[in-house]
N, C-alpha and C. Protein backbone atom coordinates (compact mmCIF):
# COMPACT_ATOMS: atom_id res chain seq x y z
N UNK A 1 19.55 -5.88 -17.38
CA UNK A 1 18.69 -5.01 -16.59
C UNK A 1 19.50 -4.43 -15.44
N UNK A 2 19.10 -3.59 -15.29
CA UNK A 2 19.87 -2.41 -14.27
C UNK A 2 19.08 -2.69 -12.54
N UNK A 3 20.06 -3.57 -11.88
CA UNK A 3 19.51 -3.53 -9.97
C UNK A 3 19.71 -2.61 -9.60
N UNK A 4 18.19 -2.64 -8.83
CA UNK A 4 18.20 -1.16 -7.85
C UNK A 4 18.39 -1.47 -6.80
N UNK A 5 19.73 -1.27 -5.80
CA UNK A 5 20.21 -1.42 -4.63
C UNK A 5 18.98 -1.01 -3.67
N UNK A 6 19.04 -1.30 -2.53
CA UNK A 6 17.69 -0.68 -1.78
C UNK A 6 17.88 0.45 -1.00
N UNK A 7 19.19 1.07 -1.13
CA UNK A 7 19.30 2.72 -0.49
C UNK A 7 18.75 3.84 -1.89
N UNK A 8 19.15 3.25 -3.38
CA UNK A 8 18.57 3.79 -4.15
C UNK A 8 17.23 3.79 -4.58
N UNK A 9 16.71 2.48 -4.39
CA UNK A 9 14.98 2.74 -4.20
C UNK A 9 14.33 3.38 -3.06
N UNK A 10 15.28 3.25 -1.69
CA UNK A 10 14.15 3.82 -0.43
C UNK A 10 14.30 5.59 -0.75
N UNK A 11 15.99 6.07 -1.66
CA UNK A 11 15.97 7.78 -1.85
C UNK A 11 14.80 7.87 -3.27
N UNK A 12 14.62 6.90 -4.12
CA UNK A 12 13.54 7.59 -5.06
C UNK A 12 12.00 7.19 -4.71
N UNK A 13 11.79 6.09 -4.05
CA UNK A 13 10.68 6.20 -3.59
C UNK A 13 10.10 6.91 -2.49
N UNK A 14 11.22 7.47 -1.42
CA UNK A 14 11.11 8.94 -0.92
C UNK A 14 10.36 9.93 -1.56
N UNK A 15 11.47 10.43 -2.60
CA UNK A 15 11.31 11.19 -2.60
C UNK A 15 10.14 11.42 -3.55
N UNK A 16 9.23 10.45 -4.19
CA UNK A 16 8.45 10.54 -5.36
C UNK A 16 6.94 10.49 -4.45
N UNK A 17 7.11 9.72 -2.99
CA UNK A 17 6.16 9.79 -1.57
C UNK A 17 5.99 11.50 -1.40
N UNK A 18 7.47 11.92 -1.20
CA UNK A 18 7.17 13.48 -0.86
C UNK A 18 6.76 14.70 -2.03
N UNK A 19 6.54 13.94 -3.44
CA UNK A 19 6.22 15.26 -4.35
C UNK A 19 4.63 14.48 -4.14
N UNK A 20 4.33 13.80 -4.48
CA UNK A 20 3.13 12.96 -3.88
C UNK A 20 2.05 13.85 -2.85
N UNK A 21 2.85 13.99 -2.17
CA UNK A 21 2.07 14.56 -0.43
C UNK A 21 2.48 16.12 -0.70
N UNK A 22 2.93 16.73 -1.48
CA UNK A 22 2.74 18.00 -1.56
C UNK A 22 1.37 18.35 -2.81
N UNK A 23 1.20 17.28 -3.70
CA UNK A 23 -0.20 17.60 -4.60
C UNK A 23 -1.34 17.47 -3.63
N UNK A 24 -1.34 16.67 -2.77
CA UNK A 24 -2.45 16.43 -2.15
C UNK A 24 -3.19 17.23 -0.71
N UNK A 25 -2.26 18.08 -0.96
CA UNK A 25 -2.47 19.12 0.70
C UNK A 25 -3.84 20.34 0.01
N UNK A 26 -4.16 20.65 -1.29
CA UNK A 26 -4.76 21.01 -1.96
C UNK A 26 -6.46 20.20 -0.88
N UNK A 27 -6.32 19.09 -0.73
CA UNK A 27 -7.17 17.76 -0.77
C UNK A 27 -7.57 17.78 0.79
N UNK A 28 -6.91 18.18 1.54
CA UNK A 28 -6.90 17.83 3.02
C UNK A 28 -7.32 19.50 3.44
N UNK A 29 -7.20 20.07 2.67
CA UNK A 29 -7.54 21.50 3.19
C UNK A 29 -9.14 21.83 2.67
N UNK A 30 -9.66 21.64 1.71
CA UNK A 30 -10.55 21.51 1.28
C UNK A 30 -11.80 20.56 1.72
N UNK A 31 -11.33 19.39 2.25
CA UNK A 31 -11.86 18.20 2.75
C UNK A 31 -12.27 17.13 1.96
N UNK A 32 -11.83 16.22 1.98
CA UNK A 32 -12.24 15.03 1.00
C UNK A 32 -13.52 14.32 1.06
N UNK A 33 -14.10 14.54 0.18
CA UNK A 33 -15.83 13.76 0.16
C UNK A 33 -15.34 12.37 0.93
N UNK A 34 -14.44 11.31 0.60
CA UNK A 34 -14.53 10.17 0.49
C UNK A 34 -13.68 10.17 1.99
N UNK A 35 -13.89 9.73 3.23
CA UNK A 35 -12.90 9.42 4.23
C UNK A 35 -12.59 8.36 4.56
N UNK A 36 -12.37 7.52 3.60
CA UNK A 36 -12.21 5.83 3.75
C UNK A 36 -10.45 5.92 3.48
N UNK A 37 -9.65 5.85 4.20
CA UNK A 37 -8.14 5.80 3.55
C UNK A 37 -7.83 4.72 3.09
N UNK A 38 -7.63 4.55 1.57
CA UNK A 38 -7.43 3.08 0.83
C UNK A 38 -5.96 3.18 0.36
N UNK A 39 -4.98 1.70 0.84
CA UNK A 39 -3.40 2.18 0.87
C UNK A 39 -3.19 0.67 0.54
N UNK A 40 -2.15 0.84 -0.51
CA UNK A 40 -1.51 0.44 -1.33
C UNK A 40 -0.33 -0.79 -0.74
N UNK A 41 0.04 -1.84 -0.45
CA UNK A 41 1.30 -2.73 -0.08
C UNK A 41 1.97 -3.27 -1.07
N UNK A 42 3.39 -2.77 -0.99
CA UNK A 42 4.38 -3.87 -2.09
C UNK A 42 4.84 -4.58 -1.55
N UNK A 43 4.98 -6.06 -2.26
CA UNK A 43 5.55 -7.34 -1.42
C UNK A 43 4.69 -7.33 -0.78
N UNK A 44 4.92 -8.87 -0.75
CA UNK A 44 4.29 -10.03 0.29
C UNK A 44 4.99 -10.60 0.99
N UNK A 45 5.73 -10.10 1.99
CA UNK A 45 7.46 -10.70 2.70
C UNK A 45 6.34 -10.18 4.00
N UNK A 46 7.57 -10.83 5.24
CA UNK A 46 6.55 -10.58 6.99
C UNK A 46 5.98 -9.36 7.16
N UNK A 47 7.10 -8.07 6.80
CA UNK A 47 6.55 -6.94 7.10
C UNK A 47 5.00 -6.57 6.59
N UNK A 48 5.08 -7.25 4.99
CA UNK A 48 4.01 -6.51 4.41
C UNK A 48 2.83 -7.05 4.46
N UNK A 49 2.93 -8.80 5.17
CA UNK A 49 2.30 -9.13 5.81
C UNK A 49 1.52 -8.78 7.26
N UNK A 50 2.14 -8.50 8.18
CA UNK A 50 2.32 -7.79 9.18
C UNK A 50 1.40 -6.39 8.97
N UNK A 51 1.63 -5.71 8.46
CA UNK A 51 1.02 -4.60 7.67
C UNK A 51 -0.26 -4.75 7.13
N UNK A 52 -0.65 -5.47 6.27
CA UNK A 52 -2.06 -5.84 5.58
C UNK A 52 -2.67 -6.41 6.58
N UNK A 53 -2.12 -7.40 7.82
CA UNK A 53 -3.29 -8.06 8.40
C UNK A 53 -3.84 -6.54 9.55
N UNK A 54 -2.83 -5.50 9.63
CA UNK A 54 -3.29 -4.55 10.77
C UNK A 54 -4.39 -3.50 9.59
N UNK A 55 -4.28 -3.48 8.57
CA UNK A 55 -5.27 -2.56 8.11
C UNK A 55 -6.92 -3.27 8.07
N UNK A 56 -6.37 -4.73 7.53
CA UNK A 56 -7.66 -5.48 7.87
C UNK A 56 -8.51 -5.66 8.68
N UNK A 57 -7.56 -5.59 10.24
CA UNK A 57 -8.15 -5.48 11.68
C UNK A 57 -8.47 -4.14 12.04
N UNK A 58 -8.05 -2.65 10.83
CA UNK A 58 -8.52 -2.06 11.64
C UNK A 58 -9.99 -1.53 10.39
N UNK A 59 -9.68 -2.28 9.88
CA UNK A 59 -11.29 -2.07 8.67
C UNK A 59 -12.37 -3.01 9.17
N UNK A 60 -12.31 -4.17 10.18
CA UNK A 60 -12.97 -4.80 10.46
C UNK A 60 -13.65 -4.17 11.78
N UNK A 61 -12.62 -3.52 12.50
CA UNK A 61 -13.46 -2.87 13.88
C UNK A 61 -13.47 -0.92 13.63
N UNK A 62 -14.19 -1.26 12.11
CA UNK A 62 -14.61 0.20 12.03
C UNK A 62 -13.63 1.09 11.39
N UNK A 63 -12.54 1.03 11.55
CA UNK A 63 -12.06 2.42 11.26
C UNK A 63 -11.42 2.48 9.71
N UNK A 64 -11.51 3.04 9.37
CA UNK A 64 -12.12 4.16 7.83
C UNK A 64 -10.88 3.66 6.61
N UNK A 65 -10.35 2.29 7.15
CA UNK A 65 -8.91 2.08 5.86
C UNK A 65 -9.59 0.82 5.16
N UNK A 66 -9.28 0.81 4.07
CA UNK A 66 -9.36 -0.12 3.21
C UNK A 66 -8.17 -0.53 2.25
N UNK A 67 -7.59 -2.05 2.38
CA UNK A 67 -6.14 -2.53 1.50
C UNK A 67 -7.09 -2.50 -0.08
N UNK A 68 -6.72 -1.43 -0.98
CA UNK A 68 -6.74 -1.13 -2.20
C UNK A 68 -6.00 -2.28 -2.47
N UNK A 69 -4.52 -2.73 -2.54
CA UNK A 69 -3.87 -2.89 -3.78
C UNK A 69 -2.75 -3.31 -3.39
N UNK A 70 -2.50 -5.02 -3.31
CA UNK A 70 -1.15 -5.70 -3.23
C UNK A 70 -0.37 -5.79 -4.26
N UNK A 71 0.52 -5.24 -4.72
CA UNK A 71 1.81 -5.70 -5.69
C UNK A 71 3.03 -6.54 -5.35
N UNK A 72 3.36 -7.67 -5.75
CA UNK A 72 3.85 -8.20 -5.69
C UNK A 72 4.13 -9.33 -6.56
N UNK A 73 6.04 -9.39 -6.98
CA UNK A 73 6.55 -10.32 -8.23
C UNK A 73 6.65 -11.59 -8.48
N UNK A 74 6.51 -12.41 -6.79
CA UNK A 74 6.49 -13.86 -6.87
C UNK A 74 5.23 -14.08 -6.85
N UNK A 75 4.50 -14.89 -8.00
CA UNK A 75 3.10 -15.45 -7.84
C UNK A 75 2.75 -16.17 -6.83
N UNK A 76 3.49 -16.89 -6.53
CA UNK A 76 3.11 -17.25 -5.38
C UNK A 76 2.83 -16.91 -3.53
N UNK A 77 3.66 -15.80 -3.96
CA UNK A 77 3.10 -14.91 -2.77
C UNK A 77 2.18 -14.28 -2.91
N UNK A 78 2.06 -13.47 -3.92
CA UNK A 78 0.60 -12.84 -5.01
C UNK A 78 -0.61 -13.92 -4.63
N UNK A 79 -0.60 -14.50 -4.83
CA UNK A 79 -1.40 -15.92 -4.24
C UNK A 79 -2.24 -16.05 -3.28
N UNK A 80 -0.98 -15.74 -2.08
CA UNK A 80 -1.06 -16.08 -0.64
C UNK A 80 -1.97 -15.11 -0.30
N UNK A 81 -1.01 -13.46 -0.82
CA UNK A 81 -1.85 -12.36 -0.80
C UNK A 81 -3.68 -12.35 -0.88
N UNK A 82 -4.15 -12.84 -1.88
CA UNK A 82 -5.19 -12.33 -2.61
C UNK A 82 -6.19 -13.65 -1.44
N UNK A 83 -5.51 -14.62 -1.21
CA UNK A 83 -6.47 -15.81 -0.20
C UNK A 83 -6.46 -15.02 1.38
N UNK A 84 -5.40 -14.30 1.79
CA UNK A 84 -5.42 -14.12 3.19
C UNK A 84 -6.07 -12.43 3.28
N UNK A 85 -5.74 -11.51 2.68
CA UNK A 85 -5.95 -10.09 2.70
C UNK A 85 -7.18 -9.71 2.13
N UNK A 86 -7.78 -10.05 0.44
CA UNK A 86 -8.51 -9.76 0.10
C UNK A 86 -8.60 -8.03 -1.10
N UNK A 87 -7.19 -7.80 -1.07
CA UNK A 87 -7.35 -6.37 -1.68
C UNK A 87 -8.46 -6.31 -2.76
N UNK A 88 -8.67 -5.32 -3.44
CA UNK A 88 -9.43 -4.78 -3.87
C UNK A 88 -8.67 -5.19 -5.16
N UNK A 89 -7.34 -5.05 -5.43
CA UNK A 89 -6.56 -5.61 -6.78
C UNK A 89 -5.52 -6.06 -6.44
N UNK A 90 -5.13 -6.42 -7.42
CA UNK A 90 -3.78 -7.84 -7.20
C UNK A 90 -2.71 -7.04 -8.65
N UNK A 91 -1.44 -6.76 -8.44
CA UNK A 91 -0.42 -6.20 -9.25
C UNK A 91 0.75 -7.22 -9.44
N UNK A 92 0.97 -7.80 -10.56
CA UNK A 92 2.37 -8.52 -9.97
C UNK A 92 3.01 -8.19 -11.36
C-alpha cells in the first residue's frame, strides 16, 4: 500500500475542500432551508478532540452546529469517540 506523507494529504485534501466550496456558493446565495451547520471530524487524536468537544459546547448553548460524523481507524478511539461526543455516525 502506497503512504500518504502528510504534506501530500494536507495539498489533496486542500484542494478537494476548495472544489467543494466552489459547488456550494450556488447554496449560500440562494439561502439554505436548513441553518444547522453539521461538520464532519477525522481522527480522534487531542486536536480532534479539542474540536468536537467545542462544537458540542457550542450546540449545547444554542448555536446552530451539529458533530454529523467522526471517522476514525483505531477502534478504540472510535470508541472513545462515540461515548464522549455523540456524533450522529461513527466511520472507521
Amino acid at each position: 500500500m502506497n503512504r500518504m506523507d502528510r504534506r501530500r494529504f494536507l495539498v489533496s485534501s486542500s484542494s478537494a475542500a476548495l472544489a467543494a466550496g466552489t459547488f456550494s456558493v450556488p447554496a449560500l446565495i440562494a439561502g439554505s432551508p436548513n441553518e444547522t451547520v453539521r461538520v464532519a471530524v477525522l481522527g480522534n487524536g487531542n486536536k480532534a478532540r479539542e474540536h468536537s468537544g467545542i462544537l458540542n459546547r457550542l450546540n449545547a448553548a444554542g448555536e446552530p452546529y451539529k458533530l454529523a460524523a467522526i471517522s476514525e481507524v483505531d477502534s478504540v478511539r472510535l470508541e472513545q469517540a462515540q461515548k464522549m461526543f455523540k456524533p450522529e455516525k461513527l466511520y472507521n
